[in-house]
PDB file of N, CA and C in Angstrom:
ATOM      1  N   UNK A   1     -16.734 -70.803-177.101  1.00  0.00           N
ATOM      2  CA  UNK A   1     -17.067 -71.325-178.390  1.00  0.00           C
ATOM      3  C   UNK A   1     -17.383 -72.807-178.209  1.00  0.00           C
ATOM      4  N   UNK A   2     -18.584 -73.294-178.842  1.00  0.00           N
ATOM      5  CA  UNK A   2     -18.883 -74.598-178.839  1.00  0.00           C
ATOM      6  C   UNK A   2     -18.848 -75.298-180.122  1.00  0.00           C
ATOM      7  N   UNK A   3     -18.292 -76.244-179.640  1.00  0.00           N
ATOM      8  CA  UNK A   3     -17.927 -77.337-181.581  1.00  0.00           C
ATOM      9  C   UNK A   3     -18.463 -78.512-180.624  1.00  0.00           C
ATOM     10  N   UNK A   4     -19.381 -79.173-181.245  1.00  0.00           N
ATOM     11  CA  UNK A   4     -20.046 -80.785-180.268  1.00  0.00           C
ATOM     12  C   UNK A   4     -20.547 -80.354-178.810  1.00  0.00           C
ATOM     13  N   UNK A   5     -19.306 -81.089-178.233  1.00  0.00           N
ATOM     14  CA  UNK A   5     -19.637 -81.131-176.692  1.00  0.00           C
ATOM     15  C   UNK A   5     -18.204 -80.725-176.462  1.00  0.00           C
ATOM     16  N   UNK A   6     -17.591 -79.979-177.318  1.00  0.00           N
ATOM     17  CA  UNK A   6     -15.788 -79.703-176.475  1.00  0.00           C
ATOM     18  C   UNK A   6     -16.860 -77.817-176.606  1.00  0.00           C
ATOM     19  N   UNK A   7     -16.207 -77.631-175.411  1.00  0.00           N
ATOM     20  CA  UNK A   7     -16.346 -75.787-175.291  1.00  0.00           C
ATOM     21  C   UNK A   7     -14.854 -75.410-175.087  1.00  0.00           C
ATOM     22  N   UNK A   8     -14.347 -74.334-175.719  1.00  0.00           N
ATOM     23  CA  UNK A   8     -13.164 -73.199-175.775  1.00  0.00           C
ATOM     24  C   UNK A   8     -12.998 -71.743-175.613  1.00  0.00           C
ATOM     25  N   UNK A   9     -12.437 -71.489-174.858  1.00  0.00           N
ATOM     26  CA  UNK A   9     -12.167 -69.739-174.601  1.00  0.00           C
ATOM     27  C   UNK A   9     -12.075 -69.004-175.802  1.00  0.00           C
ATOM     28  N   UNK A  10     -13.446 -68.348-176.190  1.00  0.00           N
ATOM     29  CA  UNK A  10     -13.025 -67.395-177.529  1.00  0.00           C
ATOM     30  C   UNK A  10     -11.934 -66.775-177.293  1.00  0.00           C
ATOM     31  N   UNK A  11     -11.501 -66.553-176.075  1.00  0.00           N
ATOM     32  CA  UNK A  11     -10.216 -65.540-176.354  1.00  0.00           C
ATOM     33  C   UNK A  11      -8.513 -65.913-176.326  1.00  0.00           C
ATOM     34  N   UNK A  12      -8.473 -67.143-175.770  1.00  0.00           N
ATOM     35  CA  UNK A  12      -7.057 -67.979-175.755  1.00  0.00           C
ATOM     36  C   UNK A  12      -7.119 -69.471-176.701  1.00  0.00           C
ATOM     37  N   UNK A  13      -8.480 -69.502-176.588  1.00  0.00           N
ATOM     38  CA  UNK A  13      -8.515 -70.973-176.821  1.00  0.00           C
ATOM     39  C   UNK A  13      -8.106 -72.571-176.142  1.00  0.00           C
ATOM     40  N   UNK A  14      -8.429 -72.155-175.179  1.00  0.00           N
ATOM     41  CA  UNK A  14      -8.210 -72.747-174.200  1.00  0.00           C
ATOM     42  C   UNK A  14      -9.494 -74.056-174.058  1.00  0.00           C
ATOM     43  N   UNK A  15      -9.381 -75.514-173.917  1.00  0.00           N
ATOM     44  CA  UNK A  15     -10.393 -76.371-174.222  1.00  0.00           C
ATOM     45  C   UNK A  15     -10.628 -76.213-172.622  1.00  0.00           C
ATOM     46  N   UNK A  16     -11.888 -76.395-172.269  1.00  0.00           N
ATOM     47  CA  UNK A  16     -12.857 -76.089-170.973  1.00  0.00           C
ATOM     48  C   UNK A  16     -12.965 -77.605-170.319  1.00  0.00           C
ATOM     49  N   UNK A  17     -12.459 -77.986-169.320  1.00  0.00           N
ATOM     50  CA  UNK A  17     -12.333 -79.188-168.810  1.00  0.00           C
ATOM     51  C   UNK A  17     -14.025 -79.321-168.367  1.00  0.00           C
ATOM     52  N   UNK A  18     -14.220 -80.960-168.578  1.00  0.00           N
ATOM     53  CA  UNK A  18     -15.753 -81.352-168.617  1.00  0.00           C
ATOM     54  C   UNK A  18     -15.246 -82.478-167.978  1.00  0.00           C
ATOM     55  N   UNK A  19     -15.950 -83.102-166.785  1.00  0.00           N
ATOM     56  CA  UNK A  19     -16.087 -84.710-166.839  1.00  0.00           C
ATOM     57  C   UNK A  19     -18.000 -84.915-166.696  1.00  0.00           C
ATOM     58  N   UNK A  20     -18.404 -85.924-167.407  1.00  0.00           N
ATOM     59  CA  UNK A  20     -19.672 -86.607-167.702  1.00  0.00           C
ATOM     60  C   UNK A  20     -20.555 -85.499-168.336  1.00  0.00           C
ATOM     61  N   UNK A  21     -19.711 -84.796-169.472  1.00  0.00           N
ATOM     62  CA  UNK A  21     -20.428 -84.192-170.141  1.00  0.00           C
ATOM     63  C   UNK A  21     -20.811 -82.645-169.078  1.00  0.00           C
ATOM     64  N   UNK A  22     -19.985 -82.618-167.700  1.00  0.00           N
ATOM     65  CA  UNK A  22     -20.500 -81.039-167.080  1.00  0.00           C
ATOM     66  C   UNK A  22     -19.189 -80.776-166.710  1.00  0.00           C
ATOM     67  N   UNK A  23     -19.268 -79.066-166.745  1.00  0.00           N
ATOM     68  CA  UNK A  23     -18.363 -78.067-166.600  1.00  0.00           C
ATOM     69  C   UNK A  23     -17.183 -78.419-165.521  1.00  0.00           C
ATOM     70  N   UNK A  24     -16.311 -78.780-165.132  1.00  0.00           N
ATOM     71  CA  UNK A  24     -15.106 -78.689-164.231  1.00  0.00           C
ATOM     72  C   UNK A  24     -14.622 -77.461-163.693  1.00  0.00           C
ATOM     73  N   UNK A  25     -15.126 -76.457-164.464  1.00  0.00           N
ATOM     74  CA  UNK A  25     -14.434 -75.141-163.988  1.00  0.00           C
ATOM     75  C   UNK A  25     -15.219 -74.209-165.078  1.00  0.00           C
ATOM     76  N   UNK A  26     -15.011 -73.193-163.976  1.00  0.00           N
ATOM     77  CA  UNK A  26     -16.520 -72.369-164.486  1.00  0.00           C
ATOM     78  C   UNK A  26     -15.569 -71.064-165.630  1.00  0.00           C
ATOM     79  N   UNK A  27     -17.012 -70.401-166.341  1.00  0.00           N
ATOM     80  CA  UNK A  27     -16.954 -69.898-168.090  1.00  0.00           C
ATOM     81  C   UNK A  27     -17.611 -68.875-167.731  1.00  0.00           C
ATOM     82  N   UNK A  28     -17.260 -67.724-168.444  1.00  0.00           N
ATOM     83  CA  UNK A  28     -17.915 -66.432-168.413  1.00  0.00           C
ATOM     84  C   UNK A  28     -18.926 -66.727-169.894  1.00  0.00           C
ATOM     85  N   UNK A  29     -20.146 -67.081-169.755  1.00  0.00           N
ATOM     86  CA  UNK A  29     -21.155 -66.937-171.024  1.00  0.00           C
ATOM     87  C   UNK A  29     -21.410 -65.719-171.826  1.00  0.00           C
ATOM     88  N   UNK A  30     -20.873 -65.240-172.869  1.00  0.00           N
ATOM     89  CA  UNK A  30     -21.623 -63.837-172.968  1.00  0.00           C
ATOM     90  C   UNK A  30     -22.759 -64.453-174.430  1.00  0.00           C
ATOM     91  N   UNK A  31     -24.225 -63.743-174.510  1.00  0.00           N
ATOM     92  CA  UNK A  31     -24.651 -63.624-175.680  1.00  0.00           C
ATOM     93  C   UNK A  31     -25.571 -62.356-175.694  1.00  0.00           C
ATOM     94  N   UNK A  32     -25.586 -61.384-176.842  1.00  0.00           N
ATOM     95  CA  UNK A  32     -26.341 -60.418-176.965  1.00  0.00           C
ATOM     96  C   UNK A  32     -26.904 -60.678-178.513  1.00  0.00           C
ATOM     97  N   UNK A  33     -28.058 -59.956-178.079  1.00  0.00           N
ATOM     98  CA  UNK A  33     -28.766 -59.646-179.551  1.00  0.00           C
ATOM     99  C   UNK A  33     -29.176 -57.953-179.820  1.00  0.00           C
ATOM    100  N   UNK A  34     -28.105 -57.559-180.729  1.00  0.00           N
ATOM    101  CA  UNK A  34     -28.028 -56.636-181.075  1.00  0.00           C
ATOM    102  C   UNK A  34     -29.547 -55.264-181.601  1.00  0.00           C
ATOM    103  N   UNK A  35     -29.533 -54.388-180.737  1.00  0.00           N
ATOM    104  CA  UNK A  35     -31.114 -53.794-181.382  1.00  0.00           C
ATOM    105  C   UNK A  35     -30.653 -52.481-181.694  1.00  0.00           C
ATOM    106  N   UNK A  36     -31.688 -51.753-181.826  1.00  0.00           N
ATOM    107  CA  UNK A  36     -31.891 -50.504-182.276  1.00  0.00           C
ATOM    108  C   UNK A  36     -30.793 -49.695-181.687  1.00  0.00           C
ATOM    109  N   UNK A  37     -30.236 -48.826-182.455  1.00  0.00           N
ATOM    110  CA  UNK A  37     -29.141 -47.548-182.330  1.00  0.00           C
ATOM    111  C   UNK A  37     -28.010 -48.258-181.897  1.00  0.00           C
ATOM    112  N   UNK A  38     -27.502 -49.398-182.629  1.00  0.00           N
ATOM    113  CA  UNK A  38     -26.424 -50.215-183.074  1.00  0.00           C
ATOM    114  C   UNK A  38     -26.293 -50.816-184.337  1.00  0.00           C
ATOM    115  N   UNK A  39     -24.665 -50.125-184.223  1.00  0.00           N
ATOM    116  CA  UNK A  39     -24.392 -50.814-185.713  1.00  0.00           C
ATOM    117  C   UNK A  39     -24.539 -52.382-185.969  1.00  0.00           C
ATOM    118  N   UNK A  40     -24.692 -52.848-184.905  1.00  0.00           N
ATOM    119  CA  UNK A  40     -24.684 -54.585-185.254  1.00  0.00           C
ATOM    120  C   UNK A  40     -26.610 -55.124-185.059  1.00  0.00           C
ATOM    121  N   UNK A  41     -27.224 -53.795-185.662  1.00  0.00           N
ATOM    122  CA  UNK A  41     -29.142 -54.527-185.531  1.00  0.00           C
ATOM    123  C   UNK A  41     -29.365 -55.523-186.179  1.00  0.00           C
ATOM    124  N   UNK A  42     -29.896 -56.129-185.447  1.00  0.00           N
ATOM    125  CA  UNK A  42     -30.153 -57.263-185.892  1.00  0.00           C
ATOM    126  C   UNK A  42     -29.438 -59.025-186.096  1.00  0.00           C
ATOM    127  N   UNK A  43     -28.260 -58.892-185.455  1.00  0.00           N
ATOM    128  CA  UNK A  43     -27.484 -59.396-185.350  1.00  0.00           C
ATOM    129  C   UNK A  43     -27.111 -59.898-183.656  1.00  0.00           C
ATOM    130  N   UNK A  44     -26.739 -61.626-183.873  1.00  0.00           N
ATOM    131  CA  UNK A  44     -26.410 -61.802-182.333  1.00  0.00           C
ATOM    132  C   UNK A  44     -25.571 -62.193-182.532  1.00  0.00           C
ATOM    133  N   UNK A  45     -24.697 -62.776-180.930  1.00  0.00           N
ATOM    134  CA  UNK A  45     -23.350 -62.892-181.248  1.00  0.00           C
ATOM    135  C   UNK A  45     -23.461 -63.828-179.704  1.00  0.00           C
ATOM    136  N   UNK A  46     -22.623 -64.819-179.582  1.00  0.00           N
ATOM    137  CA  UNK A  46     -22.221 -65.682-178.079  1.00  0.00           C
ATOM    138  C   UNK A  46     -20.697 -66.144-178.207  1.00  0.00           C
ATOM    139  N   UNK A  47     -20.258 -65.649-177.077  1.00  0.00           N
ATOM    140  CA  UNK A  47     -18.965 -65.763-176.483  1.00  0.00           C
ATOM    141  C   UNK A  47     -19.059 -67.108-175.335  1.00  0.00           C
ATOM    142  N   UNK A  48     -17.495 -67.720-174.886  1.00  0.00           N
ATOM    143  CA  UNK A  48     -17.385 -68.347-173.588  1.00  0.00           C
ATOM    144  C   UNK A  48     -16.099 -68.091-173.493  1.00  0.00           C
ATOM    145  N   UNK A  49     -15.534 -67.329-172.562  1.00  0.00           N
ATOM    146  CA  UNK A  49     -14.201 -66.533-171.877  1.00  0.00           C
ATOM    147  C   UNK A  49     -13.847 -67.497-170.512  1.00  0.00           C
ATOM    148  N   UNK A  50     -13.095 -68.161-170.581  1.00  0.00           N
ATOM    149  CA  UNK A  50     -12.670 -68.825-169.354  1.00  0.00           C
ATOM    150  C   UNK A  50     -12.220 -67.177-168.342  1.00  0.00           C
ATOM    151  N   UNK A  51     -11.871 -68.093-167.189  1.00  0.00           N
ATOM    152  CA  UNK A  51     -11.780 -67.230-166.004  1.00  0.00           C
ATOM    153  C   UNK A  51     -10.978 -66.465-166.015  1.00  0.00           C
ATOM    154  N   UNK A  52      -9.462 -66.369-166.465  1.00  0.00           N
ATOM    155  CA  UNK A  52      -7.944 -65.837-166.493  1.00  0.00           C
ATOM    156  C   UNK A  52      -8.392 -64.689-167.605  1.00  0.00           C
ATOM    157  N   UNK A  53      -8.930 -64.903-168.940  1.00  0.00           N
ATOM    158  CA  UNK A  53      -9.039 -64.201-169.637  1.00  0.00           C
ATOM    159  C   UNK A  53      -9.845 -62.873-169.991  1.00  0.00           C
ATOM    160  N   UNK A  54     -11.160 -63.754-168.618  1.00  0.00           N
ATOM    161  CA  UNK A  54     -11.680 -62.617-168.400  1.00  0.00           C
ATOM    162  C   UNK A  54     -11.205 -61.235-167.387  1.00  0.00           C
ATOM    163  N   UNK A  55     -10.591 -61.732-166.326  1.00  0.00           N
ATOM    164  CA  UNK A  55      -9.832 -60.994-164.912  1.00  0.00           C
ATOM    165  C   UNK A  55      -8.734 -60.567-166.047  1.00  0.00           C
ATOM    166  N   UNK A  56      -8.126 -60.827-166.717  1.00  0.00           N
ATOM    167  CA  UNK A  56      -7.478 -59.609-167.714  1.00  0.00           C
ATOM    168  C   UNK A  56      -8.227 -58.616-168.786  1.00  0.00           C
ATOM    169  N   UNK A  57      -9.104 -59.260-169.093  1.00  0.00           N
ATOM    170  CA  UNK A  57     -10.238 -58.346-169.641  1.00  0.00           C
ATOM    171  C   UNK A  57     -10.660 -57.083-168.488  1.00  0.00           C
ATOM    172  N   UNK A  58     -11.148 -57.583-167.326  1.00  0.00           N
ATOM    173  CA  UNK A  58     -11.461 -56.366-166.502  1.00  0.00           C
ATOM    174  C   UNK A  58     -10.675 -55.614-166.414  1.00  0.00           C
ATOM    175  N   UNK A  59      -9.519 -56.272-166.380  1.00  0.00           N
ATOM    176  CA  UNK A  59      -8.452 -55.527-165.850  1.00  0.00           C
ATOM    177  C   UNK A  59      -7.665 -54.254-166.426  1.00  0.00           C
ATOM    178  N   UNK A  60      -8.473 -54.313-167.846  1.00  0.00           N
ATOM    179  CA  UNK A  60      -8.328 -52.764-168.833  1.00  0.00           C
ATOM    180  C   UNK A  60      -9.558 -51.744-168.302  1.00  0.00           C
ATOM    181  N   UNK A  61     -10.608 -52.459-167.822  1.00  0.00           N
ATOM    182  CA  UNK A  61     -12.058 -51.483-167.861  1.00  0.00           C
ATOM    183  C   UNK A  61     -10.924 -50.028-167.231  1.00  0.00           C
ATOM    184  N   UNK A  62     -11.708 -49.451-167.149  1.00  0.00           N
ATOM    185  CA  UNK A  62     -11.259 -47.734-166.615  1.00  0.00           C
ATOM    186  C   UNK A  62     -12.170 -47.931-165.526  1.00  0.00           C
ATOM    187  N   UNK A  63     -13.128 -48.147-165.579  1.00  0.00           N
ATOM    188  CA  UNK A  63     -14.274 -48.143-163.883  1.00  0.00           C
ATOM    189  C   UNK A  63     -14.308 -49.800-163.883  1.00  0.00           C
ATOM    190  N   UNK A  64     -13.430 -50.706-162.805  1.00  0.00           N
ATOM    191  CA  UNK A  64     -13.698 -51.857-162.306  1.00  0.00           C
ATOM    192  C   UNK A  64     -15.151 -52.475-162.104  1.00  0.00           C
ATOM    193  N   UNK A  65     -15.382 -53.243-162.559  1.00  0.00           N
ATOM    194  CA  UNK A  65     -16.963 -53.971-161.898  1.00  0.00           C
ATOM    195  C   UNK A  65     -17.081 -53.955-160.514  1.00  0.00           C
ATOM    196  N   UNK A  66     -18.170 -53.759-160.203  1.00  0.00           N
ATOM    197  CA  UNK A  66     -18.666 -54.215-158.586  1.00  0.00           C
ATOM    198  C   UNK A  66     -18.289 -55.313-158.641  1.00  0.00           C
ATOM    199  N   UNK A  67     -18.039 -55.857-157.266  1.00  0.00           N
ATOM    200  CA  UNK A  67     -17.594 -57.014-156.821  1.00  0.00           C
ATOM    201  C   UNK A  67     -18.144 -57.703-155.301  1.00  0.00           C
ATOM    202  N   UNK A  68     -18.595 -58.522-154.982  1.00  0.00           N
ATOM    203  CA  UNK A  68     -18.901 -58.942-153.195  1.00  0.00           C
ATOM    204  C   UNK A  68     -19.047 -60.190-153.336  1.00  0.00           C
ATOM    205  N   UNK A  69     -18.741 -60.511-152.301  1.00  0.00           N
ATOM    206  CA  UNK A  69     -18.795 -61.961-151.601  1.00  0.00           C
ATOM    207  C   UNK A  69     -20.369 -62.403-151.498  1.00  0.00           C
ATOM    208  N   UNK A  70     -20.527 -63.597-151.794  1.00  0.00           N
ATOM    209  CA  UNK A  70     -21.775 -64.135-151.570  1.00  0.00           C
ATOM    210  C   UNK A  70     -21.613 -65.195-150.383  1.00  0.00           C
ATOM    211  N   UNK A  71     -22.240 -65.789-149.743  1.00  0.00           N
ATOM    212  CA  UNK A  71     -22.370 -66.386-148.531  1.00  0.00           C
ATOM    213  C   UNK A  71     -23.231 -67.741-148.688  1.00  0.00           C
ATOM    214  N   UNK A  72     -24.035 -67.398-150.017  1.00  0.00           N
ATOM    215  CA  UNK A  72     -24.840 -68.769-149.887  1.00  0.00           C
ATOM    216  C   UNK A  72     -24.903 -69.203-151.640  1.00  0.00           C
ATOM    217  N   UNK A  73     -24.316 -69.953-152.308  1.00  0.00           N
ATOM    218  CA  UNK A  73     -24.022 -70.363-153.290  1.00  0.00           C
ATOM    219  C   UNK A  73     -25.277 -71.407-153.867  1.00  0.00           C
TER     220      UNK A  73
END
């Protein structure tokens, strides 16, 4: 969630450490725009889930996300 320039974990609320106005620690972004053969048409919606909240979020899925190591960042 963004208010100004402070960003917060929609899901704890947790304020997102920034120095010079950039990220300190990284945010799961979500935004969708809702279409056809959903109840939410027409409608969008944006999330920011810090890291902890999301790895408990997965951590209900029933089928885990893929996961791998990257090597070159």
């Amino acid at each position: 969630m963004r208010k100004g320039t402070h960003i917060y974990c929609n899901c704890c609320g947790k304020e997102m450490m920034q120095k010079n106005g950039m990220l300190t620690e990284d945010i799961y972004h979500i935004k969708k725009d809702w279409g056809y053969f959903s109840e939410k048409d027409g409608f969008s919606q944006e999330a920011d889930v810090c890291e902890k909240c999301l790895s408990d979020w997965m951590d209900t899925f029933r089928y885990p996300p893929d996961s791998w190591e990257r090597t070159e960042l």
